[in-house]
PDB file of N, CA and C in Angstrom:
ATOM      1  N   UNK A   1     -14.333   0.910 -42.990  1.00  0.00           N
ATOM      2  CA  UNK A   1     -15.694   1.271 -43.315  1.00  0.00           C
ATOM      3  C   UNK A   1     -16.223   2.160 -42.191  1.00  0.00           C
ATOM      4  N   UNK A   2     -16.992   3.211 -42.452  1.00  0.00           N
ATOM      5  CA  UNK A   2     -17.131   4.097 -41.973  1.00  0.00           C
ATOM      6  C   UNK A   2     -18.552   4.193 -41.115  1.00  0.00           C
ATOM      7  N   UNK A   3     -19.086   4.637 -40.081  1.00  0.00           N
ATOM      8  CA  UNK A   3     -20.571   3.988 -39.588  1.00  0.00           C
ATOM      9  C   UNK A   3     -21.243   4.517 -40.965  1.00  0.00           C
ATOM     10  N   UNK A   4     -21.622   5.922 -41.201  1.00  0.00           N
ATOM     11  CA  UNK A   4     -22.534   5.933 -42.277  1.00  0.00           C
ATOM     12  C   UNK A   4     -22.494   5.067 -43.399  1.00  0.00           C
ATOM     13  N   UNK A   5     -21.454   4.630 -44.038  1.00  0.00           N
ATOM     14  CA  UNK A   5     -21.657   3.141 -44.719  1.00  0.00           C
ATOM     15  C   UNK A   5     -22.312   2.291 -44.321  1.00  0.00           C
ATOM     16  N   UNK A   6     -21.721   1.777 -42.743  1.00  0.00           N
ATOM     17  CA  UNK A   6     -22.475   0.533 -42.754  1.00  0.00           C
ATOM     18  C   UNK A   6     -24.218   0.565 -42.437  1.00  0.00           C
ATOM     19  N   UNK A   7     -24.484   1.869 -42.285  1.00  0.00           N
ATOM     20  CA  UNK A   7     -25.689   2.587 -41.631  1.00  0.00           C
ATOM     21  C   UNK A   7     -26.506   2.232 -43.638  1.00  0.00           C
ATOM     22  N   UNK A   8     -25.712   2.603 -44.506  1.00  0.00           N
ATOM     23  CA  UNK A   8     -26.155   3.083 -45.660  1.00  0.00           C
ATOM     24  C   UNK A   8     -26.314   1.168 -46.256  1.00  0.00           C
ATOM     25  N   UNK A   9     -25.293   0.546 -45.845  1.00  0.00           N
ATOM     26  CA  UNK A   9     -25.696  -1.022 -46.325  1.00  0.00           C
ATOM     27  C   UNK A   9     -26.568  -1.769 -45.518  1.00  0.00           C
ATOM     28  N   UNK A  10     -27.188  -1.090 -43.829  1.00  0.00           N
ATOM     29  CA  UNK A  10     -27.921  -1.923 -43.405  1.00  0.00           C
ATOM     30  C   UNK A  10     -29.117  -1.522 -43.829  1.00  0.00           C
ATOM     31  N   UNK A  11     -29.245  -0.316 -44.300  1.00  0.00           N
ATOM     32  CA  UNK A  11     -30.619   0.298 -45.135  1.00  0.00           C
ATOM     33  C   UNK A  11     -31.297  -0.720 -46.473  1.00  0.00           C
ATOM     34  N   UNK A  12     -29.759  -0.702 -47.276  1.00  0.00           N
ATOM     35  CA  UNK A  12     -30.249  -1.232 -48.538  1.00  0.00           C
ATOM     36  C   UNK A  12     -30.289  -3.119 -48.302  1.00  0.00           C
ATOM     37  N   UNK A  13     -29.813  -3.801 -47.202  1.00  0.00           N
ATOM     38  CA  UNK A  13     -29.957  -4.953 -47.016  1.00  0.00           C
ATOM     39  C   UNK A  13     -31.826  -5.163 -46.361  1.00  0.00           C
ATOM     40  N   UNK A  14     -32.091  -4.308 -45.600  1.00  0.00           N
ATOM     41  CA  UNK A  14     -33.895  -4.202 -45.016  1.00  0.00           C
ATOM     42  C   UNK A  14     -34.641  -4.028 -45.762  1.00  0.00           C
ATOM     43  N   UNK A  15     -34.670  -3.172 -46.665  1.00  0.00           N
ATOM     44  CA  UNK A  15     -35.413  -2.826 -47.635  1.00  0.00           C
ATOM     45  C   UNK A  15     -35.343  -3.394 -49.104  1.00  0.00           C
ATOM     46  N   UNK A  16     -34.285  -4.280 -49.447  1.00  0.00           N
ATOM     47  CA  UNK A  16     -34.442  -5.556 -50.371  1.00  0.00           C
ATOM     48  C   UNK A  16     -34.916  -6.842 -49.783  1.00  0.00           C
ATOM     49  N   UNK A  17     -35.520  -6.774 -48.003  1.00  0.00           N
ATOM     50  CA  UNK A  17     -36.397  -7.483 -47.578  1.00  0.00           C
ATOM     51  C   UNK A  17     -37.833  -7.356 -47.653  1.00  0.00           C
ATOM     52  N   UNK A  18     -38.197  -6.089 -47.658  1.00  0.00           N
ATOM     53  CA  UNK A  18     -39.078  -5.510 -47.607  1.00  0.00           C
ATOM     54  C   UNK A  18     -40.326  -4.766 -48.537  1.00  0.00           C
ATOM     55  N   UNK A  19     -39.227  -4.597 -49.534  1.00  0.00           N
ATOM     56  CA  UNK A  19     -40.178  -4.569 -50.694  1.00  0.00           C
ATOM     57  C   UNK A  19     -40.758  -5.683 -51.456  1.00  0.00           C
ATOM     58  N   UNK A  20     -40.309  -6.329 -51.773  1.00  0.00           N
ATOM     59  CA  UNK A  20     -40.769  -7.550 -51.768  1.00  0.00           C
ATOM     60  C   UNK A  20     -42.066  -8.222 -51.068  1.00  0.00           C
ATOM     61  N   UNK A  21     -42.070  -8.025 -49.801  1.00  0.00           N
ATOM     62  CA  UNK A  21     -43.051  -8.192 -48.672  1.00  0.00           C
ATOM     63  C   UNK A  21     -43.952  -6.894 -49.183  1.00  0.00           C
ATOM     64  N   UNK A  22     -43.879  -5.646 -49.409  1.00  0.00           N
ATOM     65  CA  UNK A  22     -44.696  -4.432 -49.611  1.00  0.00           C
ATOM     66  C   UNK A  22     -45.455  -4.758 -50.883  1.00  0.00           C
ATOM     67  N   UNK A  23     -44.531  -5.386 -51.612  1.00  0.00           N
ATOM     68  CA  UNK A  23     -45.501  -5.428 -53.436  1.00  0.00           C
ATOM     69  C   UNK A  23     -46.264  -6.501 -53.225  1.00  0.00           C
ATOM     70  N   UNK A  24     -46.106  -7.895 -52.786  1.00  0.00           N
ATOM     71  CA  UNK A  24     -46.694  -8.474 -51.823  1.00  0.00           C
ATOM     72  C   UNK A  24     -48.735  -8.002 -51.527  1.00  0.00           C
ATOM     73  N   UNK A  25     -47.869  -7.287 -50.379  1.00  0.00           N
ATOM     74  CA  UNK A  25     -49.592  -6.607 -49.917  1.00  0.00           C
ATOM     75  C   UNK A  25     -50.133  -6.010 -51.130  1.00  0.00           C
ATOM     76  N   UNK A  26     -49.626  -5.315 -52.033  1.00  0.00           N
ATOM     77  CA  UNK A  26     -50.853  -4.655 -53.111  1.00  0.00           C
ATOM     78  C   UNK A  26     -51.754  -5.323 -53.314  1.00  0.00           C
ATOM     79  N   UNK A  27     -52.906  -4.536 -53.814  1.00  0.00           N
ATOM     80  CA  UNK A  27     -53.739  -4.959 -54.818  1.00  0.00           C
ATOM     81  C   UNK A  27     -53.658  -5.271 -56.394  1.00  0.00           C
ATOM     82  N   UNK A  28     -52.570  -4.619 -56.501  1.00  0.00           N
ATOM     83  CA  UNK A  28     -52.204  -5.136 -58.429  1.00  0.00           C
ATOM     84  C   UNK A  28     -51.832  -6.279 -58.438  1.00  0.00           C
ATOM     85  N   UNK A  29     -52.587  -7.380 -59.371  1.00  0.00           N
ATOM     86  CA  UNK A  29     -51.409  -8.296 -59.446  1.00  0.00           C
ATOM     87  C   UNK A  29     -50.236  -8.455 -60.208  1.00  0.00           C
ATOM     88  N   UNK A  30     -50.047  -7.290 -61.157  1.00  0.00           N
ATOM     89  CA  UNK A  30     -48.719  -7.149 -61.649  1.00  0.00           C
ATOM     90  C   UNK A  30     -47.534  -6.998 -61.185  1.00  0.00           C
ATOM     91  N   UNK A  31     -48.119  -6.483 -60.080  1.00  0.00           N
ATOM     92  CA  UNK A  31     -46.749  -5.850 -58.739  1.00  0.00           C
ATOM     93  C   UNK A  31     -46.740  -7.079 -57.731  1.00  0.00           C
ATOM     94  N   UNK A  32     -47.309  -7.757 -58.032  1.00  0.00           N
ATOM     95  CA  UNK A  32     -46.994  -8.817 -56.753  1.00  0.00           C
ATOM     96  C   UNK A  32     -46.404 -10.015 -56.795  1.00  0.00           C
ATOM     97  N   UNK A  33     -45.999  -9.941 -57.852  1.00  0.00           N
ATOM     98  CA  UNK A  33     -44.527 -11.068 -57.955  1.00  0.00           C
ATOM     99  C   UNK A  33     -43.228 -10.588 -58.655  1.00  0.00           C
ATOM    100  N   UNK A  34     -43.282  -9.411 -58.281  1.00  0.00           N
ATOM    101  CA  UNK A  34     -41.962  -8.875 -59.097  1.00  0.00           C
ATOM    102  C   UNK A  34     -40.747  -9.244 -58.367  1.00  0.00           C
ATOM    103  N   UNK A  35     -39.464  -9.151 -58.786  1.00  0.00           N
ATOM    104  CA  UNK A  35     -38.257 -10.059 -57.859  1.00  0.00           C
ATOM    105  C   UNK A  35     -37.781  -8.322 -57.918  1.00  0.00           C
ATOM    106  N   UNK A  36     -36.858  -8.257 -56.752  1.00  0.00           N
ATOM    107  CA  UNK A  36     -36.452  -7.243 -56.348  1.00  0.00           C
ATOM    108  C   UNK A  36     -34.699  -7.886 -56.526  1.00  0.00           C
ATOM    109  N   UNK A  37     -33.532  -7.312 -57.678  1.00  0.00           N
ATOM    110  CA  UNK A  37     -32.652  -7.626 -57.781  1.00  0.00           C
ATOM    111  C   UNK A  37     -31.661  -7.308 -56.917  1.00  0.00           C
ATOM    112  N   UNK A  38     -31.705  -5.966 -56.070  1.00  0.00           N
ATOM    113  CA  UNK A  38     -31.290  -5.569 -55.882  1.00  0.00           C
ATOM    114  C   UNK A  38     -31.322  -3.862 -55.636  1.00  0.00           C
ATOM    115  N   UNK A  39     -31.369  -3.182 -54.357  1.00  0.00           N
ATOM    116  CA  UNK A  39     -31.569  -1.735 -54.017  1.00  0.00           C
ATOM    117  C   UNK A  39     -30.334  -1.488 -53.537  1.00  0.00           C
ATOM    118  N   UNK A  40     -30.521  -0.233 -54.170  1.00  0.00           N
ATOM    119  CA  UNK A  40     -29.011   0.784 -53.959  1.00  0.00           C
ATOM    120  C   UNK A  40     -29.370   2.257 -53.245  1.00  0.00           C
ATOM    121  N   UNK A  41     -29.057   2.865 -52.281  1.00  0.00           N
ATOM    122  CA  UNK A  41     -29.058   4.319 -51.703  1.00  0.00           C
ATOM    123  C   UNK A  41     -27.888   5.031 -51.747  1.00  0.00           C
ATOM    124  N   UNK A  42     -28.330   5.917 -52.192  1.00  0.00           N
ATOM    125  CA  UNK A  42     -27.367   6.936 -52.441  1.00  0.00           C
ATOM    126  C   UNK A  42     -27.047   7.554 -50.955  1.00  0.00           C
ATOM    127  N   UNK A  43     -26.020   8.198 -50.980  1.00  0.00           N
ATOM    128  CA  UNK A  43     -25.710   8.870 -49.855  1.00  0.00           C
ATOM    129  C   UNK A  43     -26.205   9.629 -48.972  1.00  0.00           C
ATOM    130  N   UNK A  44     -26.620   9.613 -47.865  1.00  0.00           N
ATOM    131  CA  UNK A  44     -27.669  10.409 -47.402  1.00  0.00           C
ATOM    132  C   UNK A  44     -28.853   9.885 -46.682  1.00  0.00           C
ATOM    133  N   UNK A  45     -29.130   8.900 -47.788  1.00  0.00           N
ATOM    134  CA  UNK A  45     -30.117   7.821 -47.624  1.00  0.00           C
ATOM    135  C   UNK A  45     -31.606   8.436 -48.127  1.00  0.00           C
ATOM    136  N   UNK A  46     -31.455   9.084 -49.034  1.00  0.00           N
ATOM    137  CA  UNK A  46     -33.072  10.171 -49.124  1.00  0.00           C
ATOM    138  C   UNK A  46     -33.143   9.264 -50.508  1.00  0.00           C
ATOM    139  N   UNK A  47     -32.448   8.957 -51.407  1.00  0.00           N
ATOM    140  CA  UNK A  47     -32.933   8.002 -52.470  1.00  0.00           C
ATOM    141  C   UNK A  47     -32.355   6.797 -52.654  1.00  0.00           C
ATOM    142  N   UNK A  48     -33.745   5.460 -52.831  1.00  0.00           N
ATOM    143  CA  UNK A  48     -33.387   4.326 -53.208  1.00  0.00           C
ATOM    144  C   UNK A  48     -33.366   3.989 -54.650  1.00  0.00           C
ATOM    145  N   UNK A  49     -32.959   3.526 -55.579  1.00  0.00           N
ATOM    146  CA  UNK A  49     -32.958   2.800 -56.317  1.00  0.00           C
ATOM    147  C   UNK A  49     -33.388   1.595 -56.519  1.00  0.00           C
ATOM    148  N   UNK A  50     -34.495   0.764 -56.688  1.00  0.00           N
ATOM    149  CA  UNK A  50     -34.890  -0.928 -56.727  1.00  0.00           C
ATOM    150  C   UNK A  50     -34.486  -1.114 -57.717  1.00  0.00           C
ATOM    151  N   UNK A  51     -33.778  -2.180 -58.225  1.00  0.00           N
ATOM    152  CA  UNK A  51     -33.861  -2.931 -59.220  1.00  0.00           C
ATOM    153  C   UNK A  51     -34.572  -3.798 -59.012  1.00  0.00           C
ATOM    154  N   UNK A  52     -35.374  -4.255 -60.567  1.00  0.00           N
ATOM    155  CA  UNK A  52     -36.323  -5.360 -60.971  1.00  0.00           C
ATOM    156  C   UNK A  52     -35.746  -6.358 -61.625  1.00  0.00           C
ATOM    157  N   UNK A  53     -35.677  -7.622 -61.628  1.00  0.00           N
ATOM    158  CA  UNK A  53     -35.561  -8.584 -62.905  1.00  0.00           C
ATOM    159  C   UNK A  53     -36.533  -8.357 -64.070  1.00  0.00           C
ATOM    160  N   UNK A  54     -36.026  -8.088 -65.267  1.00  0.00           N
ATOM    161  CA  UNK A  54     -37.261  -7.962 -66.133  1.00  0.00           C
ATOM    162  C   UNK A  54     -37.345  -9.558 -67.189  1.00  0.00           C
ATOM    163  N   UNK A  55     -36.924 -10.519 -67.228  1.00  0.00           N
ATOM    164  CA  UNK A  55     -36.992 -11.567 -67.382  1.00  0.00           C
ATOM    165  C   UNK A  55     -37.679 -11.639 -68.106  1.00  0.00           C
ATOM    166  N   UNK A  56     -38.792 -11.585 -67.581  1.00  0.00           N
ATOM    167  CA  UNK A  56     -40.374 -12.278 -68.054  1.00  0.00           C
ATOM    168  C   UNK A  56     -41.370 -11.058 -69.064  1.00  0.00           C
ATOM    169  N   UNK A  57     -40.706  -9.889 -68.847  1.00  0.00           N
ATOM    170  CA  UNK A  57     -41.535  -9.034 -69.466  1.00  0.00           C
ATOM    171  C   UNK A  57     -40.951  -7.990 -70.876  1.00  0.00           C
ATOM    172  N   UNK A  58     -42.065  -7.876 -71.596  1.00  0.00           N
ATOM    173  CA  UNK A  58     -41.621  -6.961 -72.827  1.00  0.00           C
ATOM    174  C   UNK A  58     -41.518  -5.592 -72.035  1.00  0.00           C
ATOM    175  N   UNK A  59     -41.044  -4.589 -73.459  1.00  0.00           N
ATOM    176  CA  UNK A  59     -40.970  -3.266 -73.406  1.00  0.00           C
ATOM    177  C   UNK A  59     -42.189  -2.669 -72.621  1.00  0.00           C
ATOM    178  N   UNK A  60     -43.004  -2.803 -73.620  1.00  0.00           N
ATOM    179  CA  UNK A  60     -44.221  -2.137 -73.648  1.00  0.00           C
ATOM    180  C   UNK A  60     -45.050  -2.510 -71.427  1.00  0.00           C
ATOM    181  N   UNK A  61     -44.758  -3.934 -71.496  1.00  0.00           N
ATOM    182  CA  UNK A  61     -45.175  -4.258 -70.003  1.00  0.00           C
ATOM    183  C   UNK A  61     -44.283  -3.500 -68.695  1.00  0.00           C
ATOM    184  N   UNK A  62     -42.705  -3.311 -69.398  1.00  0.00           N
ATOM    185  CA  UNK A  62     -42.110  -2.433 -68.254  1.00  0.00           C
ATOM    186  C   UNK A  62     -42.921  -1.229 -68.150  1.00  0.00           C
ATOM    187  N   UNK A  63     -42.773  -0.492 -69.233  1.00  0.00           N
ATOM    188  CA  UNK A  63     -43.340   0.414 -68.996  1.00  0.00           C
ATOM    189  C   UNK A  63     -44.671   0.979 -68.159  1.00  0.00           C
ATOM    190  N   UNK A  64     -45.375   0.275 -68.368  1.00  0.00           N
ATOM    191  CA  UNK A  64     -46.984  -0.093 -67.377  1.00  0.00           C
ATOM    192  C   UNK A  64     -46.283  -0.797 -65.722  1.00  0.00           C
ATOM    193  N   UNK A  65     -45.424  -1.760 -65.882  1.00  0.00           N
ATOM    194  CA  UNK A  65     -45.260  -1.878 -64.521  1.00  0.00           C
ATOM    195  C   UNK A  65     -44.708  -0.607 -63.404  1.00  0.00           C
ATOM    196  N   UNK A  66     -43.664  -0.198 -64.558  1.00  0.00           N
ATOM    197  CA  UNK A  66     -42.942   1.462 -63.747  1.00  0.00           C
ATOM    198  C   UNK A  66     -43.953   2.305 -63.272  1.00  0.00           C
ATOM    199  N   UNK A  67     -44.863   2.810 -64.192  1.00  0.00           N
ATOM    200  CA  UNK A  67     -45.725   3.526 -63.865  1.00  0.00           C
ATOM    201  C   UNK A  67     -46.809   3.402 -62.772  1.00  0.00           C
ATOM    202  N   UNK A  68     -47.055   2.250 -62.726  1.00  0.00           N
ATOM    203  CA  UNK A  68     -47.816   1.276 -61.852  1.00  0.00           C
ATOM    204  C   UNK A  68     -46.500   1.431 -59.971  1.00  0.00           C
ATOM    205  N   UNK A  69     -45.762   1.284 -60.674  1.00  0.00           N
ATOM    206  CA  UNK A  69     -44.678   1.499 -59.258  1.00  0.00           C
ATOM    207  C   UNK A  69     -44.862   2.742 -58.853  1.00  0.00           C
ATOM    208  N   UNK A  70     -44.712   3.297 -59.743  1.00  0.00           N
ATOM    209  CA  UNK A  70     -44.677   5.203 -59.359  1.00  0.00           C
ATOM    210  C   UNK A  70     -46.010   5.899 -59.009  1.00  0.00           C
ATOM    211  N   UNK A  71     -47.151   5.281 -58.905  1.00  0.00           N
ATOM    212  CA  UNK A  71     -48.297   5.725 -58.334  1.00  0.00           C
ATOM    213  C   UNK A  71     -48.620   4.570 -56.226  1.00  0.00           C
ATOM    214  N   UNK A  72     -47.427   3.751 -56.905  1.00  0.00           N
ATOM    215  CA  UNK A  72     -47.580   2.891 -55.343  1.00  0.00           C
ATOM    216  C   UNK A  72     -46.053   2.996 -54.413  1.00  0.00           C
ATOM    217  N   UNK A  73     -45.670   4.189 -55.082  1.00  0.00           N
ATOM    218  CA  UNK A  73     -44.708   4.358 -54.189  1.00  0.00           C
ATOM    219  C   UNK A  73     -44.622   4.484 -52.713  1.00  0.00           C
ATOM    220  N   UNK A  74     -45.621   5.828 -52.633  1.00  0.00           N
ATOM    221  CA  UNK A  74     -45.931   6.237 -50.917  1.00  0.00           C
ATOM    222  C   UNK A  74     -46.341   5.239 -50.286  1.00  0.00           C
ATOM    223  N   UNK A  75     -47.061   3.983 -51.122  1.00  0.00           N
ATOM    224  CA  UNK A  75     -47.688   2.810 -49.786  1.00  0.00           C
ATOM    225  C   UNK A  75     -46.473   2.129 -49.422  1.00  0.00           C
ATOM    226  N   UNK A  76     -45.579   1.737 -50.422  1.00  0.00           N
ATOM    227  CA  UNK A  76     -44.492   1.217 -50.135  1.00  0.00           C
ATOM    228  C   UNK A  76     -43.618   1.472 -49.277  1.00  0.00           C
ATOM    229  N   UNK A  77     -43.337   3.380 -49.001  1.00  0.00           N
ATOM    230  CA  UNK A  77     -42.644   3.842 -48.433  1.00  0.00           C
ATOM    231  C   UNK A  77     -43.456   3.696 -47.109  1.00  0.00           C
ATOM    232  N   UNK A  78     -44.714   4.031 -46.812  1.00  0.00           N
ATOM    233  CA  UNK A  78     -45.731   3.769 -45.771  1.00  0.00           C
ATOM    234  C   UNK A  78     -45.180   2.131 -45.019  1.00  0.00           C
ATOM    235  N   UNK A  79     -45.507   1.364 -46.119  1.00  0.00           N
ATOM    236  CA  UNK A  79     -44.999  -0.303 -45.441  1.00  0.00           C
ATOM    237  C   UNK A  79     -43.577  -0.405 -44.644  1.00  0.00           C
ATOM    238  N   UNK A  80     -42.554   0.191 -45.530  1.00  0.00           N
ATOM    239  CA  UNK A  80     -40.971  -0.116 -44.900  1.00  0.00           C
ATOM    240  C   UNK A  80     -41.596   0.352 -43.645  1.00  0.00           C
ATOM    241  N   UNK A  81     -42.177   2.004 -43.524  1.00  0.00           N
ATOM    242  CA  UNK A  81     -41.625   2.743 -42.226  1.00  0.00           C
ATOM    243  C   UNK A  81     -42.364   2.265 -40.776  1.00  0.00           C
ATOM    244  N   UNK A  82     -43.798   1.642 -40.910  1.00  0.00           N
ATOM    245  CA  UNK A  82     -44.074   0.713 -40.005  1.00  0.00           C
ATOM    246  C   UNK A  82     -43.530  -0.045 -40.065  1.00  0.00           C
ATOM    247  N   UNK A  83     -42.981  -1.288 -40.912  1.00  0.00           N
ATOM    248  CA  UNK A  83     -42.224  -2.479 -40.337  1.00  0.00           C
ATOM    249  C   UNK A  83     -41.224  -1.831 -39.055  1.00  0.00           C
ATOM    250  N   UNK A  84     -40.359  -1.295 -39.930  1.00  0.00           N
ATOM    251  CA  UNK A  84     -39.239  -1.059 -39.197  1.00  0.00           C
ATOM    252  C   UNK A  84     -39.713   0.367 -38.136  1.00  0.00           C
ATOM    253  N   UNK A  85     -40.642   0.992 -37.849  1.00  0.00           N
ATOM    254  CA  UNK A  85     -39.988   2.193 -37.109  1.00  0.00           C
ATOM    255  C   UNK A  85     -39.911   3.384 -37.159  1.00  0.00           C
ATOM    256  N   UNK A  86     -39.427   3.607 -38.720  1.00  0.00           N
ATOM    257  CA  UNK A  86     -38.507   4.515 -39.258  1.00  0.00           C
ATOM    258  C   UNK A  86     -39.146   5.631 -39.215  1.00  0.00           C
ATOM    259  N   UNK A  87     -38.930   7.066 -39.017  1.00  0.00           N
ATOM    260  CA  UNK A  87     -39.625   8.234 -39.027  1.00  0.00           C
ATOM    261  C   UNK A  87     -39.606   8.918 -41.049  1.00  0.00           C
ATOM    262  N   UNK A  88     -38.570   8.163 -41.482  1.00  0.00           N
ATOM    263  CA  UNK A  88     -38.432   8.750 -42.743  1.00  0.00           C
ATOM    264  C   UNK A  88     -37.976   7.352 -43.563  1.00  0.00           C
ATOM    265  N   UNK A  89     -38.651   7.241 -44.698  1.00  0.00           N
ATOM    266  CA  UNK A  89     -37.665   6.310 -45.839  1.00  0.00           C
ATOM    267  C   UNK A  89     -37.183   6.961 -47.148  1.00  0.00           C
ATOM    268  N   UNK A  90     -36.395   6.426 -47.619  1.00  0.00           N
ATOM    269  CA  UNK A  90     -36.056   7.144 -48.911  1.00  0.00           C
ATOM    270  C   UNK A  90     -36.862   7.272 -50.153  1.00  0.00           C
ATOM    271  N   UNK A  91     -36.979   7.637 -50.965  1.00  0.00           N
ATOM    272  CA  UNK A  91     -37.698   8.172 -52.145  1.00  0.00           C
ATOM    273  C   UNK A  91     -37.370   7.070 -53.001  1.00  0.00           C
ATOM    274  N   UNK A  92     -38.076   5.794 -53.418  1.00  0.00           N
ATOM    275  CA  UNK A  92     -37.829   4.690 -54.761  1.00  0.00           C
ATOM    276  C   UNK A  92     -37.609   5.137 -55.982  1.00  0.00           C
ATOM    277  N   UNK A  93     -37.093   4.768 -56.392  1.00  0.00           N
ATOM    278  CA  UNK A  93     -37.129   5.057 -58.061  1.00  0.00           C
ATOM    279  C   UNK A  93     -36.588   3.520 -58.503  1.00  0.00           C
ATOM    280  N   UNK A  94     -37.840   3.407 -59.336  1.00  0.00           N
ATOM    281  CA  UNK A  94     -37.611   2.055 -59.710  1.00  0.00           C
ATOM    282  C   UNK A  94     -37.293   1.841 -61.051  1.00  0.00           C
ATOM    283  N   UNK A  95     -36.180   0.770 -61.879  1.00  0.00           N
ATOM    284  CA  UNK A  95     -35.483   0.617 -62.733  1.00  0.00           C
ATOM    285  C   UNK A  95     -35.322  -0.901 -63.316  1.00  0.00           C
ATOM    286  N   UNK A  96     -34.902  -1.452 -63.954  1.00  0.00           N
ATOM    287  CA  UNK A  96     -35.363  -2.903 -64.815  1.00  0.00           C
ATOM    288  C   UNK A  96     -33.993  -2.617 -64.647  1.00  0.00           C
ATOM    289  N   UNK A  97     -33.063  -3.976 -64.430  1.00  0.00           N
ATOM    290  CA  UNK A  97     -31.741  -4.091 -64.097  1.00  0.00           C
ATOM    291  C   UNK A  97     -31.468  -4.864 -65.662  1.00  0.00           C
ATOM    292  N   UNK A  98     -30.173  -4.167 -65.920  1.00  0.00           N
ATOM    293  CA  UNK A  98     -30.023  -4.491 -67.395  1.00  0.00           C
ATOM    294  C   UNK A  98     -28.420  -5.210 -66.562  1.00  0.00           C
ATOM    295  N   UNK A  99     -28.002  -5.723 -65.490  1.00  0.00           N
ATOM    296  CA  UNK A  99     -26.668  -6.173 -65.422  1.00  0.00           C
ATOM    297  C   UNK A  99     -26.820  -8.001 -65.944  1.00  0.00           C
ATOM    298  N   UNK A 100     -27.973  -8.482 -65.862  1.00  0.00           N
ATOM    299  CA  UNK A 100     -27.846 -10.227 -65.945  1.00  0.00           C
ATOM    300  C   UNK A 100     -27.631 -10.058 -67.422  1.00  0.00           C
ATOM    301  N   UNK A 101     -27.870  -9.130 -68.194  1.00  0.00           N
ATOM    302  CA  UNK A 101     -27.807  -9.030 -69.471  1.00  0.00           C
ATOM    303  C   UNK A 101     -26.810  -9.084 -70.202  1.00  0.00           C
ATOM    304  N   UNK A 102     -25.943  -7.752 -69.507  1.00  0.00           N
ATOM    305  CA  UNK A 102     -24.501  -7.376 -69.746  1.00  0.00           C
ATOM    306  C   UNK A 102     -23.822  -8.943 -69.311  1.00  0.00           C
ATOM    307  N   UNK A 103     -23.781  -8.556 -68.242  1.00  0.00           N
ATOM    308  CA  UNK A 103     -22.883  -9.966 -67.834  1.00  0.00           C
ATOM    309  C   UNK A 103     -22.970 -11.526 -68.711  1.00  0.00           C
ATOM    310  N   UNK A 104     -24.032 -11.478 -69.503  1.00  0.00           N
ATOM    311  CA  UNK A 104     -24.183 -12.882 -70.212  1.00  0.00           C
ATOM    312  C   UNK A 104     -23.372 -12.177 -71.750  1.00  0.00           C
ATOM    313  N   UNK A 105     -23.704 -11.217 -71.811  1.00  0.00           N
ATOM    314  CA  UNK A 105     -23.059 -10.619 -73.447  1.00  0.00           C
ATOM    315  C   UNK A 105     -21.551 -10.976 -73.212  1.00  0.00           C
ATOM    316  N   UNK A 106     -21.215 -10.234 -71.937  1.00  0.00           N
ATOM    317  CA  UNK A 106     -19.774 -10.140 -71.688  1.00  0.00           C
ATOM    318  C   UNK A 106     -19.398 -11.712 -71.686  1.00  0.00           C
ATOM    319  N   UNK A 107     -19.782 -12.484 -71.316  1.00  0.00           N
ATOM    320  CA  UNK A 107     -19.437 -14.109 -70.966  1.00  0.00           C
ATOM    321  C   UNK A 107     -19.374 -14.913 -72.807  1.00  0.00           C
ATOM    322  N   UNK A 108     -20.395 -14.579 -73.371  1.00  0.00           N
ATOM    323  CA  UNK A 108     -20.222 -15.063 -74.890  1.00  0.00           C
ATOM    324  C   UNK A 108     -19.398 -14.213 -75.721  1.00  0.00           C
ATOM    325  N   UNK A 109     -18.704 -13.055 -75.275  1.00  0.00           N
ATOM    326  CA  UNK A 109     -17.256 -12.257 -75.493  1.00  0.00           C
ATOM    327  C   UNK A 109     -16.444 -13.436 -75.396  1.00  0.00           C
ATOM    328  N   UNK A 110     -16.196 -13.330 -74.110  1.00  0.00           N
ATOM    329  CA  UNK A 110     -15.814 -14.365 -73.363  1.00  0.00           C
ATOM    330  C   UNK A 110     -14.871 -15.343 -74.466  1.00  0.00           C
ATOM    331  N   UNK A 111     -16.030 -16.093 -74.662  1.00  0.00           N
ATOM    332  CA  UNK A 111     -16.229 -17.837 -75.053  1.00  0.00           C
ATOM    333  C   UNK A 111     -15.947 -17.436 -76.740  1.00  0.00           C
ATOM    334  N   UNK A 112     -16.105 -16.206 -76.861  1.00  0.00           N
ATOM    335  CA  UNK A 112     -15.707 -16.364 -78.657  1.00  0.00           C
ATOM    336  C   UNK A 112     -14.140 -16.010 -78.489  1.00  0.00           C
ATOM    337  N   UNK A 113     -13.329 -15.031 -77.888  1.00  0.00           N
ATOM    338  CA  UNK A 113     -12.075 -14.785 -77.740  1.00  0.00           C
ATOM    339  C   UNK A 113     -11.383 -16.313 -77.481  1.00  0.00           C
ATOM    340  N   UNK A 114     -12.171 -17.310 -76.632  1.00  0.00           N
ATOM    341  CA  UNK A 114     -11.450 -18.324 -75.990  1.00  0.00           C
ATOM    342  C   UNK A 114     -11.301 -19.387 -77.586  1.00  0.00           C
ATOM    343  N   UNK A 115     -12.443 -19.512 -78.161  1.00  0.00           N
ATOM    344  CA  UNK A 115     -12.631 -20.020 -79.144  1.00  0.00           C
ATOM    345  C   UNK A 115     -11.415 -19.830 -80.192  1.00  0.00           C
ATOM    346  N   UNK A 116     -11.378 -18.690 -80.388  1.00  0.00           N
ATOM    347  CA  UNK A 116     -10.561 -17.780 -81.295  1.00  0.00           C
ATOM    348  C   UNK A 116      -8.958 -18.536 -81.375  1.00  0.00           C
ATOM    349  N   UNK A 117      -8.862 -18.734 -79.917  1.00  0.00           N
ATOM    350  CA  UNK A 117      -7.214 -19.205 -79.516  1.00  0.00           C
ATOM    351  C   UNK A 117      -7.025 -20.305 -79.420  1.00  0.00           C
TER     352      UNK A 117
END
């Protein structure tokens, strides 16, 4: 593993601390209990990716929460870069994680193939 890797996983390990703590401080209360599944940066480190659990919410509510993210981005990015320091953070783009989904489809695959035999 290479330093910019581990440079690129100690990014996305701080900042799946941190947002959390950032949505937190808002004033929305829609944004302030959202679970953060998981953030990914791309190479470079200029864009994050958050994933959300969407669990609890319809279509129509993602949609209002995204948008709601995408006007509170800069405070967010504002929060990481005082916690930590940082002269620059990456650009969020936030996304409803469709993997707990897949992974349960794939598992009742699964259990019908096993069935089958």
């Amino acid at each position: 593993m290479n330093p910019s890797e581990i440079k690129k996983l100690r990014t996305e390990s701080i900042l799946k601390e941190l947002i959390p703590e950032a949505l937190a401080n808002l004033d929305d209360e829609s944004l302030k209990n959202l679970c953060v599944t998981d953030v990914e940066c791309k190479k470079g480190r200029y864009d994050a990716f958050v994933y959300l659990d969407k669990m609890f919410f319809n279509a129509h509510e993602q949609e209002q929460i995204l948008m709601s993210l995408k006007r509170a981005a800069r405070a967010l990015q504002n929060y990481c870069m005082s916690e930590q320091g940082w002269y620059r953070c990456p650009n969020f783009h936030f996304k409803f994680d469709d993997r707990l989904e897949y992974q349960n489809h794939m598992e009742s695959l699964f259990e019908k193939i096993k069935e089958k035999r």
